[in-house]
Protein backbone atom coordinates (compact mmCIF):
# COMPACT_ATOMS: atom_id res chain seq x y z
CA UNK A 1 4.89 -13.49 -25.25
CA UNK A 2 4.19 -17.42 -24.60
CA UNK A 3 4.57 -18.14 -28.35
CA UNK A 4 7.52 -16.45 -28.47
CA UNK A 5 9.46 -17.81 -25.71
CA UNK A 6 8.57 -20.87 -26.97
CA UNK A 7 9.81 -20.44 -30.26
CA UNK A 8 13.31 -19.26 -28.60
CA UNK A 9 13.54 -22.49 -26.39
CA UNK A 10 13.06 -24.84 -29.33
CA UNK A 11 15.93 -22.74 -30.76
CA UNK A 12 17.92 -23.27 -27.91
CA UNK A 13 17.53 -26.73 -28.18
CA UNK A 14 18.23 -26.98 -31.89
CA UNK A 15 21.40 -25.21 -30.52
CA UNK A 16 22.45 -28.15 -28.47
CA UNK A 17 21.68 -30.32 -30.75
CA UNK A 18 23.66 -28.56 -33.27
CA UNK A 19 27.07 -28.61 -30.88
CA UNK A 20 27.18 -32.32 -30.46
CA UNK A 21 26.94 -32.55 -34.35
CA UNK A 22 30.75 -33.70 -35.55
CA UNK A 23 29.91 -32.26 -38.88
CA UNK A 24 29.81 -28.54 -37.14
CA UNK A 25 32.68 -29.85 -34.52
CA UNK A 26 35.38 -29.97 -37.15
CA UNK A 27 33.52 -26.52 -38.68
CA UNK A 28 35.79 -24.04 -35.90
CA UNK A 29 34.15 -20.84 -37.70
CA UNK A 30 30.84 -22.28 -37.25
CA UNK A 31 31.01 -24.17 -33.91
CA UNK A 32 32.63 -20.79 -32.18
CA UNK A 33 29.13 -18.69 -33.76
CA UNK A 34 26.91 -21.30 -32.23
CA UNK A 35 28.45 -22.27 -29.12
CA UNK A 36 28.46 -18.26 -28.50
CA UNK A 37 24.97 -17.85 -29.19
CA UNK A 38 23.79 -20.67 -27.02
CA UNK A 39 26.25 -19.11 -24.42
CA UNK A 40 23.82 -15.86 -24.56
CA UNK A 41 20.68 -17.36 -24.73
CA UNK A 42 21.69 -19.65 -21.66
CA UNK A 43 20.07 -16.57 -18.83
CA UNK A 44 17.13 -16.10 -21.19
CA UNK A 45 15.85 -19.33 -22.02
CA UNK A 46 16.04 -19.90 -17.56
CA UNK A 47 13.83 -16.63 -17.69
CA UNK A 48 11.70 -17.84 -20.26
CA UNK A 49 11.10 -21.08 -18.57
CA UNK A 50 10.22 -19.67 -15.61
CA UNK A 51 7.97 -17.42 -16.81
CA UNK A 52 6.08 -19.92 -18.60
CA UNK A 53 5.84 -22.08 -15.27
CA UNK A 54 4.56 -19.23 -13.57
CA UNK A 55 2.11 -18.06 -16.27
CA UNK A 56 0.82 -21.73 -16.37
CA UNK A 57 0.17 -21.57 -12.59
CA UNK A 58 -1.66 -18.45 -12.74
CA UNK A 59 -3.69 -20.09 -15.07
CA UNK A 60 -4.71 -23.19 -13.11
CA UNK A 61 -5.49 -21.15 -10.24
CA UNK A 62 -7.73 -18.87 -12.29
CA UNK A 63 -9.59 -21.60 -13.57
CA UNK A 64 -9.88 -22.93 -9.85
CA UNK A 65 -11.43 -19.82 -9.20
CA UNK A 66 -14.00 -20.18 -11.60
CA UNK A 67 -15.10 -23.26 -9.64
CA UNK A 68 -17.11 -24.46 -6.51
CA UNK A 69 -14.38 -25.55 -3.94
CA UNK A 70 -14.98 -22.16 -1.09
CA UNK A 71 -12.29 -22.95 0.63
CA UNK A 72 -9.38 -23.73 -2.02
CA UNK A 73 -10.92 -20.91 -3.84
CA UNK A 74 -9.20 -18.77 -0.65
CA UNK A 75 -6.40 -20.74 -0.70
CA UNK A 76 -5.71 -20.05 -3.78
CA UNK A 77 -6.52 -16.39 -4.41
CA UNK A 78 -3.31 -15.55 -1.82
CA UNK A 79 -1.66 -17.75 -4.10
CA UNK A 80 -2.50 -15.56 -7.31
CA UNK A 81 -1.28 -12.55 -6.20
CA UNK A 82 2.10 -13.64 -5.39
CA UNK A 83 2.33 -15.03 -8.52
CA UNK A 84 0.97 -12.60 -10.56
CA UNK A 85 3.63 -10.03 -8.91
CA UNK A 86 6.14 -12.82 -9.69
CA UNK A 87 5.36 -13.13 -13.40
CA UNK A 88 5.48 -9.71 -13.85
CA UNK A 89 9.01 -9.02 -12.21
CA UNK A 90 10.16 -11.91 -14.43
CA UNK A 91 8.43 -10.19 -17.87
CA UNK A 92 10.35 -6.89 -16.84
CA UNK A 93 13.30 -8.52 -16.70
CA UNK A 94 12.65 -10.74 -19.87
CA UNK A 95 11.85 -7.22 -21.79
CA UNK A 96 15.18 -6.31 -20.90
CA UNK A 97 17.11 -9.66 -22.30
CA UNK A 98 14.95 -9.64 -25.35
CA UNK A 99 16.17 -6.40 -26.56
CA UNK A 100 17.76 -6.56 -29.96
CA UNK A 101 21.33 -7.97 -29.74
CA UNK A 102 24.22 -6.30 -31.44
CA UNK A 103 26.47 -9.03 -33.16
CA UNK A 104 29.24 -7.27 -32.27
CA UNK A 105 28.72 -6.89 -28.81
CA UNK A 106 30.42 -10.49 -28.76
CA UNK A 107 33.56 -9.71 -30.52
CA UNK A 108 36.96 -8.87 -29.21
CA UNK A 109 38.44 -4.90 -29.46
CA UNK A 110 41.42 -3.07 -30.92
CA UNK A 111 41.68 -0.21 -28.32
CA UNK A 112 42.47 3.00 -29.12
CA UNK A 113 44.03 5.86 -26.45
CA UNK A 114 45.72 8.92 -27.28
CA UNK A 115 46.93 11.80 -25.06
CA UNK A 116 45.06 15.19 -25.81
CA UNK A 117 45.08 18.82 -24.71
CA UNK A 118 47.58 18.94 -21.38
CA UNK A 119 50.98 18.25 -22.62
CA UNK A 120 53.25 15.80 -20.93
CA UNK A 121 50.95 15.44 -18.27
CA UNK A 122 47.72 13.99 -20.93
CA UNK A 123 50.55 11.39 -22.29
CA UNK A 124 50.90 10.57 -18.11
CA UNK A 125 46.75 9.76 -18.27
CA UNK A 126 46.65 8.12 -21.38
CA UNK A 127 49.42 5.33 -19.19
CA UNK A 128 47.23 5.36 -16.77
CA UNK A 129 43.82 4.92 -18.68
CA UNK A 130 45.60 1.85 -20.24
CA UNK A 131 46.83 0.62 -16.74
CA UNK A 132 42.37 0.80 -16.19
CA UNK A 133 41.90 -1.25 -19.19
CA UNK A 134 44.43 -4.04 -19.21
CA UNK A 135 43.82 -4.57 -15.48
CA UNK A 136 40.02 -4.42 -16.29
CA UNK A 137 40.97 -7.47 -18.60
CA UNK A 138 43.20 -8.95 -16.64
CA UNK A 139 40.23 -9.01 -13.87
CA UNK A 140 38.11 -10.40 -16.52
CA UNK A 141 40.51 -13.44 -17.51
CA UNK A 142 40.75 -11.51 -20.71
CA UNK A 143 43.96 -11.57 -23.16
CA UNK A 144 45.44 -8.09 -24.13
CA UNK A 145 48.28 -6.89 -26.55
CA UNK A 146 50.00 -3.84 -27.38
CA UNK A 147 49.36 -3.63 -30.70
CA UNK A 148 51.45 -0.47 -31.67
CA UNK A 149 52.79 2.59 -28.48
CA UNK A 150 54.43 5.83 -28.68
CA UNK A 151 56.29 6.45 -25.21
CA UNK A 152 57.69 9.85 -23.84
CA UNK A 153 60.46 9.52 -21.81
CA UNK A 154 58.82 9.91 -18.35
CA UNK A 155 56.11 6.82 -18.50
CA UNK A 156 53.35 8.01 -20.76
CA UNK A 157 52.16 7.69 -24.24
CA UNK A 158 51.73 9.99 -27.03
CA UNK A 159 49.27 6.86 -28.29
CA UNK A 160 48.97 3.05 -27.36
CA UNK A 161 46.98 0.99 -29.20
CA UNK A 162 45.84 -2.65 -27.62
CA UNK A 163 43.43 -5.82 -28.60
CA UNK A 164 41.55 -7.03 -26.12
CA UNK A 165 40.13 -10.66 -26.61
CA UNK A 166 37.36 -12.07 -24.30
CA UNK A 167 34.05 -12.99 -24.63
CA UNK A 168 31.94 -9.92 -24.75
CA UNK A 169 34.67 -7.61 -24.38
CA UNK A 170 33.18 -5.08 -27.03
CA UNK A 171 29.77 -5.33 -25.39
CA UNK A 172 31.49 -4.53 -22.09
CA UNK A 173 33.61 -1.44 -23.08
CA UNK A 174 31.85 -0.13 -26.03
CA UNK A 175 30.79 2.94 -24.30
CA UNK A 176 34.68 4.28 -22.85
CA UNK A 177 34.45 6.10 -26.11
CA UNK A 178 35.31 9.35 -26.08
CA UNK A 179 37.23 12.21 -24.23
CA UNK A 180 38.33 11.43 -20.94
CA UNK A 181 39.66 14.19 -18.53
CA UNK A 182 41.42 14.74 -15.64
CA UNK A 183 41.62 16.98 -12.47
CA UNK A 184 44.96 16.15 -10.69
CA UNK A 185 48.22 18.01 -9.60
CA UNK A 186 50.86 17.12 -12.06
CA UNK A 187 53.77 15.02 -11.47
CA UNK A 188 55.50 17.84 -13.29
CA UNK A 189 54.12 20.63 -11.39
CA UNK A 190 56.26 22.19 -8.64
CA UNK A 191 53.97 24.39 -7.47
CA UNK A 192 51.12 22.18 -6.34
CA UNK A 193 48.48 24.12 -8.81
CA UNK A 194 45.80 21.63 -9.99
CA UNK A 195 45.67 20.82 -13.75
CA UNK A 196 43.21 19.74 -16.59
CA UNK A 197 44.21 17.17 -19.08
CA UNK A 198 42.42 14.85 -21.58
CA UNK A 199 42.80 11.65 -23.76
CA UNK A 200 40.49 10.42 -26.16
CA UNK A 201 39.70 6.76 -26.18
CA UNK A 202 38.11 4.67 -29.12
CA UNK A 203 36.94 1.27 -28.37
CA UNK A 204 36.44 -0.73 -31.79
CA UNK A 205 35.10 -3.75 -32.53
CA UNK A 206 37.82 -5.98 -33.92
CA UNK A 207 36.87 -6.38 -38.01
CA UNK A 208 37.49 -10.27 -39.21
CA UNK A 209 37.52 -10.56 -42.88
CA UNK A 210 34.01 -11.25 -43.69
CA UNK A 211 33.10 -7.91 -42.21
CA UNK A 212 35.28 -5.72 -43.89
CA UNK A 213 36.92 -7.00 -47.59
CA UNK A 214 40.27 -5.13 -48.44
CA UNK A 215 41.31 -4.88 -52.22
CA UNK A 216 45.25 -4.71 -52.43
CA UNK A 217 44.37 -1.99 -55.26
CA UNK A 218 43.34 0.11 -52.66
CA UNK A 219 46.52 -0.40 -50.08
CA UNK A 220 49.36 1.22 -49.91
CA UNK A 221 52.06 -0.95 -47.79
CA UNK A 222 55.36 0.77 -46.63
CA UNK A 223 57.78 -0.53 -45.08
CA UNK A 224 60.42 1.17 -42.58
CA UNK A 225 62.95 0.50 -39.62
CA UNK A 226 61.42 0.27 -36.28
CA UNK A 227 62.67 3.06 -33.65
CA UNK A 228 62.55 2.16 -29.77
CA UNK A 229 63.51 -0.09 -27.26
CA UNK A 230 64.13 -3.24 -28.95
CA UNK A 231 67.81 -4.15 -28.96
CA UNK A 232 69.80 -5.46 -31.92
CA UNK A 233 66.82 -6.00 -34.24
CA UNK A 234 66.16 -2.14 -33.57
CA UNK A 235 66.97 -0.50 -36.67
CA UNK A 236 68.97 -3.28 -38.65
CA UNK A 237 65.75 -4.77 -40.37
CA UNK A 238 62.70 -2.77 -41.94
CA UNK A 239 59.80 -4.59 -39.97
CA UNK A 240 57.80 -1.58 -39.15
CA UNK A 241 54.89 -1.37 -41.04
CA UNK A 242 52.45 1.55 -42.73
CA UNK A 243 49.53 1.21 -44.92
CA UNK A 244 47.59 3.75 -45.58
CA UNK A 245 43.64 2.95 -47.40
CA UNK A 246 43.61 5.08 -50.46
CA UNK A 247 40.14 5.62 -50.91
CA UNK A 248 39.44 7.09 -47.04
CA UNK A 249 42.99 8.29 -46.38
CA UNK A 250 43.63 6.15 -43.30
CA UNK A 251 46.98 5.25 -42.55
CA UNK A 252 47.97 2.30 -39.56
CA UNK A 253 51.59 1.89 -38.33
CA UNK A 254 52.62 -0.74 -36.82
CA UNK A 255 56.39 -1.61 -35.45
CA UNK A 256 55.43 -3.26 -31.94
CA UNK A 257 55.54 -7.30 -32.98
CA UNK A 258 58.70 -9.14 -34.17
CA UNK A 259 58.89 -9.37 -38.06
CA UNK A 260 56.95 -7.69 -41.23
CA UNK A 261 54.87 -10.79 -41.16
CA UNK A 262 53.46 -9.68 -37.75
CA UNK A 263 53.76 -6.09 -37.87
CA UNK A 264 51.67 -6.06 -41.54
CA UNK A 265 48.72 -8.44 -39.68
CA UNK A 266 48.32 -6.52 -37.18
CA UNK A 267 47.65 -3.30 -39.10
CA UNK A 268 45.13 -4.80 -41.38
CA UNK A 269 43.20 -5.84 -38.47
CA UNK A 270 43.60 -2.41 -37.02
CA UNK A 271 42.34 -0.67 -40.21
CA UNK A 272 39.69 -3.38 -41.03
CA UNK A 273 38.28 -2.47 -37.66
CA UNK A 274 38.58 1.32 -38.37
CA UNK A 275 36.81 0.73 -41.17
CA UNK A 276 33.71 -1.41 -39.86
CA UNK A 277 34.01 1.57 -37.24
CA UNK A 278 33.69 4.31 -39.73
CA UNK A 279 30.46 2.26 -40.89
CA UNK A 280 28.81 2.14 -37.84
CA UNK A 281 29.69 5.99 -36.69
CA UNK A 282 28.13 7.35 -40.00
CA UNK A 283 25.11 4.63 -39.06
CA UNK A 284 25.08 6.05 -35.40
CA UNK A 285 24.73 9.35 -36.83
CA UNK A 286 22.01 8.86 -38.97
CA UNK A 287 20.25 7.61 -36.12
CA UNK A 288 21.51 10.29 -33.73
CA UNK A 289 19.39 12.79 -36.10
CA UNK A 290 16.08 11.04 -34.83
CA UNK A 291 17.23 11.47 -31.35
CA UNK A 292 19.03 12.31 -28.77
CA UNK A 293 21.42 8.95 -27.74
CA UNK A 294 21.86 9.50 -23.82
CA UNK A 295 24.77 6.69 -24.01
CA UNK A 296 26.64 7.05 -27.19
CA UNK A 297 29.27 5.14 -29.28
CA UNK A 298 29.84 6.89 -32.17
CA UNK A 299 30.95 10.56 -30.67
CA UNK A 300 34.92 10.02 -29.76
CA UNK A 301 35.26 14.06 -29.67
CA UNK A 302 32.28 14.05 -26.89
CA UNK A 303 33.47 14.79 -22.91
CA UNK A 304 32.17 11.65 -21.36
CA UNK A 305 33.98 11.10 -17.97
CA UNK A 306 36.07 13.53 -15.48
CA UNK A 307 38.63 11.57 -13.17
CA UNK A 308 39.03 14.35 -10.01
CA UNK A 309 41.91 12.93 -8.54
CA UNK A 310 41.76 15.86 -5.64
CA UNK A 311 38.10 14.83 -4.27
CA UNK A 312 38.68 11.07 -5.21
CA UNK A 313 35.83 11.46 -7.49
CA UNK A 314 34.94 10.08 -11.22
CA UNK A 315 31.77 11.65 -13.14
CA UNK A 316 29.80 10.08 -16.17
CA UNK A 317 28.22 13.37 -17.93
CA UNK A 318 26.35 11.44 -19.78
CA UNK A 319 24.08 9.95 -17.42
CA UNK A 320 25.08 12.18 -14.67
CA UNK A 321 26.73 9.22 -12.59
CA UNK A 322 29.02 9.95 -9.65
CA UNK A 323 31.14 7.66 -7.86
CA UNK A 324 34.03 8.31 -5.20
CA UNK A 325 35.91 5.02 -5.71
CA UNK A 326 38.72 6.63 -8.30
CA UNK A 327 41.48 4.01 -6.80
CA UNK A 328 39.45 1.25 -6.95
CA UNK A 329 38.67 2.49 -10.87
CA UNK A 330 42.37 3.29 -11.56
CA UNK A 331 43.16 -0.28 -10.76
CA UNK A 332 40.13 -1.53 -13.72
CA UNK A 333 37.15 -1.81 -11.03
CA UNK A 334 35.18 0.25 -13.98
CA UNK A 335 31.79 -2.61 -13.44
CA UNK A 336 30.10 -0.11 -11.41
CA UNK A 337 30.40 2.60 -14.51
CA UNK A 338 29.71 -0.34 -16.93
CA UNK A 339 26.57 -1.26 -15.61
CA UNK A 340 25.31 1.70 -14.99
CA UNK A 341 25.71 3.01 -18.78
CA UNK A 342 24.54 -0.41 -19.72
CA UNK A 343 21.19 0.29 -17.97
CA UNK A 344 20.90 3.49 -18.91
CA UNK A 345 21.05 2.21 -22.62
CA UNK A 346 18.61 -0.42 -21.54
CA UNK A 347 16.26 1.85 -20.66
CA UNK A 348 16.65 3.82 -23.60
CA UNK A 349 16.15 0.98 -25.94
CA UNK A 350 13.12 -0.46 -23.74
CA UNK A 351 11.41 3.39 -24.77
CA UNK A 352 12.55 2.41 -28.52
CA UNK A 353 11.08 -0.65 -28.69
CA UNK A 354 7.29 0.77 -27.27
């Protein structure tokens, strides 16, 4: 492990090197891929060099040991142990860190959330799921955007779709994927009777063009008169826009910015991250058939979390996590879920790796 924590601090330091270069300084593309990357490596390379000062100890007591000195011999065997326990809390830890790193755990999101089974009262949740999120990046010093919304009249959404821009942000949320429901006496609901609603959310990792290339062949743009609160520009010019990919069928609308211009770039970076999504679901599947994932992101139609509003209680079924916080999470204090699932994944991919 030596040699290869080595090998990582020398890269690390080519890293610096690299960022005070004025050659990569006026490259933004370039300078934002390296700055990010020695940004991550910045908690392993302290590990590493600790470990290595540690590990070198160890080894000048051990050879003290092998000596004549009695009584630094003693001295120096309470030493070892403590070290020795030391060095291997810091390799556990370093196991961790060193686990493969998804790329696009460091990209921003387009956010997905759509009321499901429960009527009026799902569109309700799927306002309040996105009051979790853009408070969770708001917490987070993160910038969000509604990207494209379909309000009901009483405060919820048929569907909202956001970006989310931060540093890790897809790392972070990657695993709100799925079906979230909820336990909770409708506004609606005269007769105090508890209900069960849903709303899927799909957390994707915002495409840029080198990931996904679009042929205009294969798009077809429409364009059509936004509807909505919006004013005078309501309905006098067609800036809505819908393209749907021919070869997969997908359509994006969009209608939410100010002009075509606006509307059209933000649905090709909606579908270009569909797209690299599709990719990696039919890659998550492939790899689902070897085993069982306990913390998935490629199953949206999967029940992952239960919001009891009655009890005050939120459930992960996927690592059987319970928590009695619900306020706190309905506000965006979600860390607690977060790094749970992230550890659970951890220890998944720690079992992988062996």
């Amino acid at each position: 492990m030596i040699d290869k924590l080595q090998e990582l601090i020398l890269h690390f330091e080519d890293l610096e090197k690299q960022m005070i270069d004025p050659n990569l300084i006026n490259d933004q593309n370039k300078y934002k891929e390296v700055t990010r990357e020695h940004r991550r490596l910045i908690p392993i390379i302290d590990k590493s060099k600790k470990y290595i000062s540690v590990h070198s100890q160890i080894s000048e007591d051990e050879s003290i040991l092998e000596g004549d000195d009695e009584e630094l011999k003693k001295i120096v065997k309470d030493e070892l142990d403590d070290l020795k326990s030391e060095a291997s809390q810091i390799e556990d830890a370093l196991k961790i860190l060193l686990l493969p790193h998804d790329p696009n755990d460091d990209k921003n999101i387009i956010l997905e959330i759509r009321a499901g089974t429960g009527g009026d009262e799902a569109a309700l949740f799927a306002a309040d799921l996105f009051r979790v999120y853009s408070r969770f990046a708001e917490r987070n010093k993160w910038h969000y955007k509604v990207m494209e919304s379909n309000p009901i009249g009483i405060g919820g959404y048929k569907e909202l779709i956001m970006s989310i821009s931060g540093d890790g942000a897809y790392g972070m949320l990657k695993f709100e994927s799925g079906v979230h429901r909820v336990q909770r006496v409708p506004k609606t609901e005269t007769s105090g009777r508890v209900h069960t609603s849903a709303a899927t959310v799909a957390v994707l990792p915002e495409a840029e063009e080198a990931d996904i290339q679009l042929v205009d062949a294969d798009l077809k743009i429409d364009t059509y008169r936004a509807s909505g609160a919006g004013g005078q520009h309501v309905n006098k010019t067609e800036s809505a826009i819908r393209i749907t990919h021919i070869p997969t069928g997908l359509v994006v609308t969009c209608q939410d910015e100010t002009s075509q211009h606006k509307n059209k770039a933000a649905a090709l970076k909606v579908l270009r991250s569909r797209l690299l999504a599709a990719e990696r679901e039919q890659l998550a599947k492939e790899r689902a058939a070897a085993r069982k994932d306990m913390v998935s992101t490629g199953d949206r139609s999967a029940k992952i979390r239960t919001y009891n509003f009655p009890q005050g209680r939120i459930t992960d079924h996927r690592i059987n996590f319970t928590a009695f916080n619900l306020d706190g999470v309905m506000d965006g204090q979600i860390n607690e879920l977060i790094d749970n699932l992230t550890l659970a994944d951890q220890q998944l991919k720690l079992t992988e790796v062996v």
